[in-house]
PDB file of N, CA and C in Angstrom:
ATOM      1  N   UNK A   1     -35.242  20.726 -10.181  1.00  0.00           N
ATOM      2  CA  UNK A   1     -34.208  20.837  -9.173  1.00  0.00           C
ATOM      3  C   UNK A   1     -34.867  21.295  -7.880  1.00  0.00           C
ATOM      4  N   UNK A   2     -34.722  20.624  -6.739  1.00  0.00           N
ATOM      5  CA  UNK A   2     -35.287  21.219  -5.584  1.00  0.00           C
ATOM      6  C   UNK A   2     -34.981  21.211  -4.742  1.00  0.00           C
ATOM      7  N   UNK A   3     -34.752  22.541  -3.956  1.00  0.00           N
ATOM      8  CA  UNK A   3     -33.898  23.346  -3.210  1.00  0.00           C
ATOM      9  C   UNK A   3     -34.159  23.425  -1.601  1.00  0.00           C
ATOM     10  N   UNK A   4     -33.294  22.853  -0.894  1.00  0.00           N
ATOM     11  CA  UNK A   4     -33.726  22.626   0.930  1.00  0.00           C
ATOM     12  C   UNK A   4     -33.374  23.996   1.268  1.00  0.00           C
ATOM     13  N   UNK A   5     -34.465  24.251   1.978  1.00  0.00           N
ATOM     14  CA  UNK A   5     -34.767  25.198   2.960  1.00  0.00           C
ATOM     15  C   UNK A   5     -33.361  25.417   3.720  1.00  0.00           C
ATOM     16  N   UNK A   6     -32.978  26.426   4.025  1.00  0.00           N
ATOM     17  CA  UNK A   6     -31.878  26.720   4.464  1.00  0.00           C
ATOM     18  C   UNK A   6     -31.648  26.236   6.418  1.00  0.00           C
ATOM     19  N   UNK A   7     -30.894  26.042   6.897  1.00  0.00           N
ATOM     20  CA  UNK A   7     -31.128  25.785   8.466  1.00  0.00           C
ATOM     21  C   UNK A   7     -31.410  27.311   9.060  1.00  0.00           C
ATOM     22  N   UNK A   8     -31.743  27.152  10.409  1.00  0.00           N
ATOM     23  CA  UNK A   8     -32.270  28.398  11.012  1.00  0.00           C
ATOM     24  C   UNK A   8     -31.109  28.501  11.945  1.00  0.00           C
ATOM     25  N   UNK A   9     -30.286  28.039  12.391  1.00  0.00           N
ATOM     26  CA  UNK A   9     -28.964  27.796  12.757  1.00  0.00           C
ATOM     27  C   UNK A   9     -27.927  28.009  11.876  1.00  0.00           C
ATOM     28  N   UNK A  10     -27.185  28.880  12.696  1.00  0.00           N
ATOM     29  CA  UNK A  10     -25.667  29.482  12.057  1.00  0.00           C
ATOM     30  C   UNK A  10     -24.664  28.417  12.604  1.00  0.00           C
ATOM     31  N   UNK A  11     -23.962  28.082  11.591  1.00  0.00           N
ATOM     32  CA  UNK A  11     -22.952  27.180  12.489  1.00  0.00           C
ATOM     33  C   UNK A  11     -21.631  28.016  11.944  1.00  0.00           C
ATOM     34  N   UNK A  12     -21.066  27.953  13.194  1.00  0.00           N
ATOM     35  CA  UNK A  12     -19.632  28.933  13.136  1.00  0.00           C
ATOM     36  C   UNK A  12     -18.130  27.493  12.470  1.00  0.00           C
ATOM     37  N   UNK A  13     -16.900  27.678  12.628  1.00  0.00           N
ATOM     38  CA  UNK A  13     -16.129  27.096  12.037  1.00  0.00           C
ATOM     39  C   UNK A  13     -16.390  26.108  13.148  1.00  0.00           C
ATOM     40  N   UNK A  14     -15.898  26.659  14.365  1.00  0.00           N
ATOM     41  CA  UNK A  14     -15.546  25.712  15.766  1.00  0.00           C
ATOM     42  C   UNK A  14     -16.968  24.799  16.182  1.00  0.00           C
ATOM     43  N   UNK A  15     -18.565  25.220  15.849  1.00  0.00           N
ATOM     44  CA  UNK A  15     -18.753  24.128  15.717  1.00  0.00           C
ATOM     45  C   UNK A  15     -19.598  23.174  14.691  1.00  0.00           C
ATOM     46  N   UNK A  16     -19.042  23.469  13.538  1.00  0.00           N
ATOM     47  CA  UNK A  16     -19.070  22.118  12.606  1.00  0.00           C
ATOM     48  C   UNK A  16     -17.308  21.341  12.950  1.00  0.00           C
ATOM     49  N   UNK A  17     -16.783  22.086  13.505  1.00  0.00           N
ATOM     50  CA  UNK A  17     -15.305  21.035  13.529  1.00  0.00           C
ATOM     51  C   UNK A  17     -15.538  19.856  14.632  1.00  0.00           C
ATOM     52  N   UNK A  18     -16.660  20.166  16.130  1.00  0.00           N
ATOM     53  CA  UNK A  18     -17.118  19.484  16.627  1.00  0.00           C
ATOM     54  C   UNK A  18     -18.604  18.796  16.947  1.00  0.00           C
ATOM     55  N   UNK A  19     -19.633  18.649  15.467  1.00  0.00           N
ATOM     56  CA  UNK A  19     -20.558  18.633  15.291  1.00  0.00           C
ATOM     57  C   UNK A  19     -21.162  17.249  14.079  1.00  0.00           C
ATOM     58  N   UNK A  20     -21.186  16.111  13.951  1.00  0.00           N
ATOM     59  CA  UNK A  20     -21.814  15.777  13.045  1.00  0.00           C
ATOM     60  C   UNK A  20     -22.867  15.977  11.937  1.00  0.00           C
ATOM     61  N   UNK A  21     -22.397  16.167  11.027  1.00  0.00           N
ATOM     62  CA  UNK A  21     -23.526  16.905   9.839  1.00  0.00           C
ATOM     63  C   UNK A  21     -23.564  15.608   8.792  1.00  0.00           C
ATOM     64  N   UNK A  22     -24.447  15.274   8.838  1.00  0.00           N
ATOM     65  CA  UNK A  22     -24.837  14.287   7.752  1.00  0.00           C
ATOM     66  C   UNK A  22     -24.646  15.252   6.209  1.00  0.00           C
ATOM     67  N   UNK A  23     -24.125  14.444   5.435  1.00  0.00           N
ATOM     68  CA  UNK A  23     -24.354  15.004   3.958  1.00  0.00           C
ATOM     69  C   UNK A  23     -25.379  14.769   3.067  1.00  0.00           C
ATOM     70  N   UNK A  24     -26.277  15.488   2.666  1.00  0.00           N
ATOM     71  CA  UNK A  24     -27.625  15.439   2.339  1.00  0.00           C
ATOM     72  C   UNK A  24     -27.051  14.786   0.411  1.00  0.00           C
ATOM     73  N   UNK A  25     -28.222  13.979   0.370  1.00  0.00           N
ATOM     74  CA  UNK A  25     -28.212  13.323  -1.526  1.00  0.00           C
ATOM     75  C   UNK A  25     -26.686  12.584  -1.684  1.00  0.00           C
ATOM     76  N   UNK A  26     -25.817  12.173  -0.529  1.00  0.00           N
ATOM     77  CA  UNK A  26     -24.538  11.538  -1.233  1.00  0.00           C
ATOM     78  C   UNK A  26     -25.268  10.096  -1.317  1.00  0.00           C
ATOM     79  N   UNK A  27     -24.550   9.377  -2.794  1.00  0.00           N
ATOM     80  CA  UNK A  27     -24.395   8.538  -3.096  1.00  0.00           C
ATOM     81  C   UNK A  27     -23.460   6.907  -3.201  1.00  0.00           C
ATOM     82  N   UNK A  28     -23.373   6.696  -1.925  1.00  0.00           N
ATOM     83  CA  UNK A  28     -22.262   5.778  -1.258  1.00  0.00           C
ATOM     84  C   UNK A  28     -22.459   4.535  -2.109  1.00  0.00           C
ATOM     85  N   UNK A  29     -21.992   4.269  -2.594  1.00  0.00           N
ATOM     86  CA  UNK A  29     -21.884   2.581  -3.366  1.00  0.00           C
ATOM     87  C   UNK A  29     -20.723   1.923  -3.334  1.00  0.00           C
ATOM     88  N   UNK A  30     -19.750   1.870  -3.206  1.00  0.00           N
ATOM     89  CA  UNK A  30     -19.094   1.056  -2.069  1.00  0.00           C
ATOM     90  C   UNK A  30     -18.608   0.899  -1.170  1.00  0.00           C
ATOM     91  N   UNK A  31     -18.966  -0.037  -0.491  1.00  0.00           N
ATOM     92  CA  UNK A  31     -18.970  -0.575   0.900  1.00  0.00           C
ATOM     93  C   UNK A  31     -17.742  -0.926   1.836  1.00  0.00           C
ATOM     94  N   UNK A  32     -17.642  -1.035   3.242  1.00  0.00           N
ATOM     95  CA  UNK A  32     -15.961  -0.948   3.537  1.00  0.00           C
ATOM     96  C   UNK A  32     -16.082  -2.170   3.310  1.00  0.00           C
ATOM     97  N   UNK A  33     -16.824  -3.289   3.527  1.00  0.00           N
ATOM     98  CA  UNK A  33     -16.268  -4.538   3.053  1.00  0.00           C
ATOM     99  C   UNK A  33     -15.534  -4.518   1.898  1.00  0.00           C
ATOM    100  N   UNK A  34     -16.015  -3.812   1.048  1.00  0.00           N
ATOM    101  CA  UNK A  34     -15.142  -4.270  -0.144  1.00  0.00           C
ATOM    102  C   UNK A  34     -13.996  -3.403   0.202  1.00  0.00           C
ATOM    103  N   UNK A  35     -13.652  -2.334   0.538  1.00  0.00           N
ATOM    104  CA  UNK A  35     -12.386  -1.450   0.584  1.00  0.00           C
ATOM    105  C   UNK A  35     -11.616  -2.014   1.193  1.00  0.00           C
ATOM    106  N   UNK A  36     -11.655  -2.754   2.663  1.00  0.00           N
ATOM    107  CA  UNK A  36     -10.816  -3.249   3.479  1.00  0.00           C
ATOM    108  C   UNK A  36     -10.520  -4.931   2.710  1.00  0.00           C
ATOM    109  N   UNK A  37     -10.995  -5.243   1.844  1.00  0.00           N
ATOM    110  CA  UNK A  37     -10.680  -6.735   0.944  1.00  0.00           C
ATOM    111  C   UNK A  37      -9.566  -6.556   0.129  1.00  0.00           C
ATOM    112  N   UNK A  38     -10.345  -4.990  -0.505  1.00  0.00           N
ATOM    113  CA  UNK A  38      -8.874  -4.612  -1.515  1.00  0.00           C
ATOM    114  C   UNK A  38      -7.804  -4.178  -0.944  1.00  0.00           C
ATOM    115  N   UNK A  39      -7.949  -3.353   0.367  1.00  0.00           N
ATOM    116  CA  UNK A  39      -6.482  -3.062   0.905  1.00  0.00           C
ATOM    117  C   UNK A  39      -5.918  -4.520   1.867  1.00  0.00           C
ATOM    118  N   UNK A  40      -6.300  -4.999   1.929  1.00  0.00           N
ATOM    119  CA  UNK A  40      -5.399  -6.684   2.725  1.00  0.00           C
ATOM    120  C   UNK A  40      -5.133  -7.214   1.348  1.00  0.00           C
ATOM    121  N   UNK A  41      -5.706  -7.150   0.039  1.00  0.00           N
ATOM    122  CA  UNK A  41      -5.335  -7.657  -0.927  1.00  0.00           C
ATOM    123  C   UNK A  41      -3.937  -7.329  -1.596  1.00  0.00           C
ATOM    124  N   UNK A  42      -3.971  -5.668  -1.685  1.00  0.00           N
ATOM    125  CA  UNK A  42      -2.781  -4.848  -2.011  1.00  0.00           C
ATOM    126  C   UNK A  42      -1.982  -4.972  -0.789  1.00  0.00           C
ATOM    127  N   UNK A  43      -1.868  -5.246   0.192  1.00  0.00           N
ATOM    128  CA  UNK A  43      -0.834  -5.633   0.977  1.00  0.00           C
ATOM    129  C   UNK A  43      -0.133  -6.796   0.742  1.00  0.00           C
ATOM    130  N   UNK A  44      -1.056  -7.799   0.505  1.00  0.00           N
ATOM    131  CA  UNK A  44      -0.101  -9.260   0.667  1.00  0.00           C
ATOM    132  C   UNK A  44       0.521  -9.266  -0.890  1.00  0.00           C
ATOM    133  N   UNK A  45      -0.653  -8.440  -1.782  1.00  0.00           N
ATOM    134  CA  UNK A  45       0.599  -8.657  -2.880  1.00  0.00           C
ATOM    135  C   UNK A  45       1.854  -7.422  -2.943  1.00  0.00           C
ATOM    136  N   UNK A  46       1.623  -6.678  -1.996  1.00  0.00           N
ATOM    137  CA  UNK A  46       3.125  -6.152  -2.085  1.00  0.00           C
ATOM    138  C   UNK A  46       4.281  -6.780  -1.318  1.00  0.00           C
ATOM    139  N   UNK A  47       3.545  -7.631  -0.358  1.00  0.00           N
ATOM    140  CA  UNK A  47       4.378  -8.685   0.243  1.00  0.00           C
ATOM    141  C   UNK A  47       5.249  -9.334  -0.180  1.00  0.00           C
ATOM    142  N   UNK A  48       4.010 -10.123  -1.181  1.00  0.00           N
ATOM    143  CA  UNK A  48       4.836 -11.679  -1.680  1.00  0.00           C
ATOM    144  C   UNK A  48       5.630 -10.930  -2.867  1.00  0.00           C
ATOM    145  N   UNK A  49       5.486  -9.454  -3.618  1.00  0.00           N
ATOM    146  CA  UNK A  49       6.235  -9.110  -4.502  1.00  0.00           C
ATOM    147  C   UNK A  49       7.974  -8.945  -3.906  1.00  0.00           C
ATOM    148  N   UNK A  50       7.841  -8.444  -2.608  1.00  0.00           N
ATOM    149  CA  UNK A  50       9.156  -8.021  -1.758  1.00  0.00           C
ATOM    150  C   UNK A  50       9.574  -9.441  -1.660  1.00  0.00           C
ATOM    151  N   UNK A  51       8.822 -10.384  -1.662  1.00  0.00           N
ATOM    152  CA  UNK A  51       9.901 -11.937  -0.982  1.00  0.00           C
ATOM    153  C   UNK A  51      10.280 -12.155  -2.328  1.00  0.00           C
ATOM    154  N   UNK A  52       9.202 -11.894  -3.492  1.00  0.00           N
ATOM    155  CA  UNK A  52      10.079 -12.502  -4.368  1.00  0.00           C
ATOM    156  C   UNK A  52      11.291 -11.907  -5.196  1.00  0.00           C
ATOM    157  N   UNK A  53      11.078 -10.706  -4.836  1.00  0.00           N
ATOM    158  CA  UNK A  53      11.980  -9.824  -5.649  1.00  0.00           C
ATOM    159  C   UNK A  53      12.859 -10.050  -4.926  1.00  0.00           C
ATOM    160  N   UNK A  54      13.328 -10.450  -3.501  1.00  0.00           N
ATOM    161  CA  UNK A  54      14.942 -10.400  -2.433  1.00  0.00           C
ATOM    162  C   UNK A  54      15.043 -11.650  -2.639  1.00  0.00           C
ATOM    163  N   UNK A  55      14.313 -12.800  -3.020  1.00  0.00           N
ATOM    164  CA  UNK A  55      14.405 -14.314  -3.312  1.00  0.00           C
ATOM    165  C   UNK A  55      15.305 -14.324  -4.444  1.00  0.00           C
ATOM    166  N   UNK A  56      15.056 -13.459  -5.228  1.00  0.00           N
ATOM    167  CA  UNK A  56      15.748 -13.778  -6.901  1.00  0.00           C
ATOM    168  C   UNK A  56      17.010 -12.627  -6.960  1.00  0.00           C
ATOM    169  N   UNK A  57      17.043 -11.883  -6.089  1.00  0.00           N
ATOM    170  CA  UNK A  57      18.114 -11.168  -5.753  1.00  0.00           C
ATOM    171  C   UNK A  57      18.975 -11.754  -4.780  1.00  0.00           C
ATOM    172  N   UNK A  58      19.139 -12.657  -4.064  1.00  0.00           N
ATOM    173  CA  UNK A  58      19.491 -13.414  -3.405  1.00  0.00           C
ATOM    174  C   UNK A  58      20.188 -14.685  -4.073  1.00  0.00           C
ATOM    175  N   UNK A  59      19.324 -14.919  -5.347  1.00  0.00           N
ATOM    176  CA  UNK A  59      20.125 -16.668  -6.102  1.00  0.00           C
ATOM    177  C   UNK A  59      20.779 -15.810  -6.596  1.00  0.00           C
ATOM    178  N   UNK A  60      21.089 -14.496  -7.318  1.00  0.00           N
ATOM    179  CA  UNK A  60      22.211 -13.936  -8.200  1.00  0.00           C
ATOM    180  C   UNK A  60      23.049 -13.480  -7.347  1.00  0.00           C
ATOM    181  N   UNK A  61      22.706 -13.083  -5.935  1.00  0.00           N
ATOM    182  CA  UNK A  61      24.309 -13.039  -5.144  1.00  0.00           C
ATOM    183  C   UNK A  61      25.234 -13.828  -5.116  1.00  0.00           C
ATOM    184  N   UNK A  62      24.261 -14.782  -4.922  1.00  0.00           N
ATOM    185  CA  UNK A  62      24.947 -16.610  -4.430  1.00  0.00           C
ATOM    186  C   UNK A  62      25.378 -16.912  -6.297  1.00  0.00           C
ATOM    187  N   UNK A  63      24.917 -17.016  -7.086  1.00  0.00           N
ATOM    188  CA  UNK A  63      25.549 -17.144  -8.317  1.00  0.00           C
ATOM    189  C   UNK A  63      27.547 -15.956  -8.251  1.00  0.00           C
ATOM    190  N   UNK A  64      26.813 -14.999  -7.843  1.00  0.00           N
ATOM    191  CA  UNK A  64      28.029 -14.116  -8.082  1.00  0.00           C
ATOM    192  C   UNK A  64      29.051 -14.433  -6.886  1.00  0.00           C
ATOM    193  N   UNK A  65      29.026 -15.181  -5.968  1.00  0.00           N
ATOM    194  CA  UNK A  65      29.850 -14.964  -4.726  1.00  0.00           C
ATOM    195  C   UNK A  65      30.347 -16.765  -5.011  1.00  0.00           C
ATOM    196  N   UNK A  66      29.944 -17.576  -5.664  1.00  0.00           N
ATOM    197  CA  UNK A  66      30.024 -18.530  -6.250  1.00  0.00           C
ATOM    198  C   UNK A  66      31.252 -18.442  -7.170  1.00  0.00           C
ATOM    199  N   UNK A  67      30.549 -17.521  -8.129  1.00  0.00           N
ATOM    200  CA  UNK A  67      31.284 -17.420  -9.066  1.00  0.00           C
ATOM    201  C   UNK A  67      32.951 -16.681  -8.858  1.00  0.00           C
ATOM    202  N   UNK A  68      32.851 -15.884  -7.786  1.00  0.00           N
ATOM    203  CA  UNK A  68      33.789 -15.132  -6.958  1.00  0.00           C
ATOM    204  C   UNK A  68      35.263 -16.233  -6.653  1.00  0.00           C
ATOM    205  N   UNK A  69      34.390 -16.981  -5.612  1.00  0.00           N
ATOM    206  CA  UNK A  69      34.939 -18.152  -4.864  1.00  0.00           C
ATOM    207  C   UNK A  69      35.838 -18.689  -5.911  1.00  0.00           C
ATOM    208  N   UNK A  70      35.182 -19.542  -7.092  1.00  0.00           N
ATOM    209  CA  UNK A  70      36.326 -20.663  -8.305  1.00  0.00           C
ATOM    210  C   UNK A  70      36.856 -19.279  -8.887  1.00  0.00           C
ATOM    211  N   UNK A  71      37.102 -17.933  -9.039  1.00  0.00           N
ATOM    212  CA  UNK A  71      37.957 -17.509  -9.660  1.00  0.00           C
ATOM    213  C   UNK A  71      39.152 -17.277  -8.413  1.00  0.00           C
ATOM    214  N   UNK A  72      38.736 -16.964  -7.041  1.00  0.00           N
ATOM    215  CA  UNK A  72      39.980 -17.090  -6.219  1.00  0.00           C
ATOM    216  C   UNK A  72      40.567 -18.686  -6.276  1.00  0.00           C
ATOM    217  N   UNK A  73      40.297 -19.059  -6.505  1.00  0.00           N
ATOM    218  CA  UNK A  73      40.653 -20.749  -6.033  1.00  0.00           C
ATOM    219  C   UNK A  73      41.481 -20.654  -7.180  1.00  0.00           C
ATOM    220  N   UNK A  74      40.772 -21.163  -8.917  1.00  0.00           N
ATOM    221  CA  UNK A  74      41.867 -21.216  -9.819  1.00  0.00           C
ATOM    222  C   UNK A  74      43.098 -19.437  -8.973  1.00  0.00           C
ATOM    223  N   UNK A  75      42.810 -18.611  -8.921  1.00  0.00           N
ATOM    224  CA  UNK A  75      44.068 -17.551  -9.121  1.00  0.00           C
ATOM    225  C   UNK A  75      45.069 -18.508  -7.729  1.00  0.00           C
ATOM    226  N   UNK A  76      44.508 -18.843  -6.444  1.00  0.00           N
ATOM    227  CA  UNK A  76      45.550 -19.875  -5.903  1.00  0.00           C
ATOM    228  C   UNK A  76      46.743 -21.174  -6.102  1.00  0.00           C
ATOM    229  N   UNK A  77      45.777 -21.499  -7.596  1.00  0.00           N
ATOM    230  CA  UNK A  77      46.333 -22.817  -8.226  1.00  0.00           C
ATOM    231  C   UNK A  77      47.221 -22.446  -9.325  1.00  0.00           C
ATOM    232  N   UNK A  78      46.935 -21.233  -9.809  1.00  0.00           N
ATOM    233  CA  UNK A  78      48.374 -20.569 -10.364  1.00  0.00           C
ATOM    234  C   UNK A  78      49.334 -19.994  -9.819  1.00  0.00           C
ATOM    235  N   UNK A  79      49.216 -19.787  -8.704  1.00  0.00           N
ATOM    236  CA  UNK A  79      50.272 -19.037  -8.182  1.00  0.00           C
ATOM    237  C   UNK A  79      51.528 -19.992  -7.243  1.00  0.00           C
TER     238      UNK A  79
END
């Protein structure tokens, strides 16, 4: 295990809040290409999930407002 020398510099709160500090040994393996692929990906399929879910909620209105319609009509033709 081997241990970096400490800095000779004190850094206070205020400035690492305005200071770039690289993070020493991180291991980055994936890339924003791929992050920004998967989030336009998870967008359009929450998209096309919303068109299709108000698409098929939409033929059962029209089924029910359909179905609405010939029960006023016959209750006209009895009366």
């Amino acid at each position: 295990m081997s241990l970096l020398a400490p800095e000779t510099t004190e850094l206070t709160p205020e400035s690492r809040s305005t200071e770039f500090v690289p993070v020493q040994g991180g291991n980055e393996s994936t890339s924003a290409e791929h992050l920004l692929v998967a989030a336009y990906l998870l967008m359009w399929a929450a998209v096309f999930t919303f068109i299709f879910l108000t698409w098929r909620k939409q033929g059962r209105m029209e089924e029910r407002i359909s179905a609405l319609d010939s029960a006023i009509a016959d209750a006209k033709k009895r009366s």
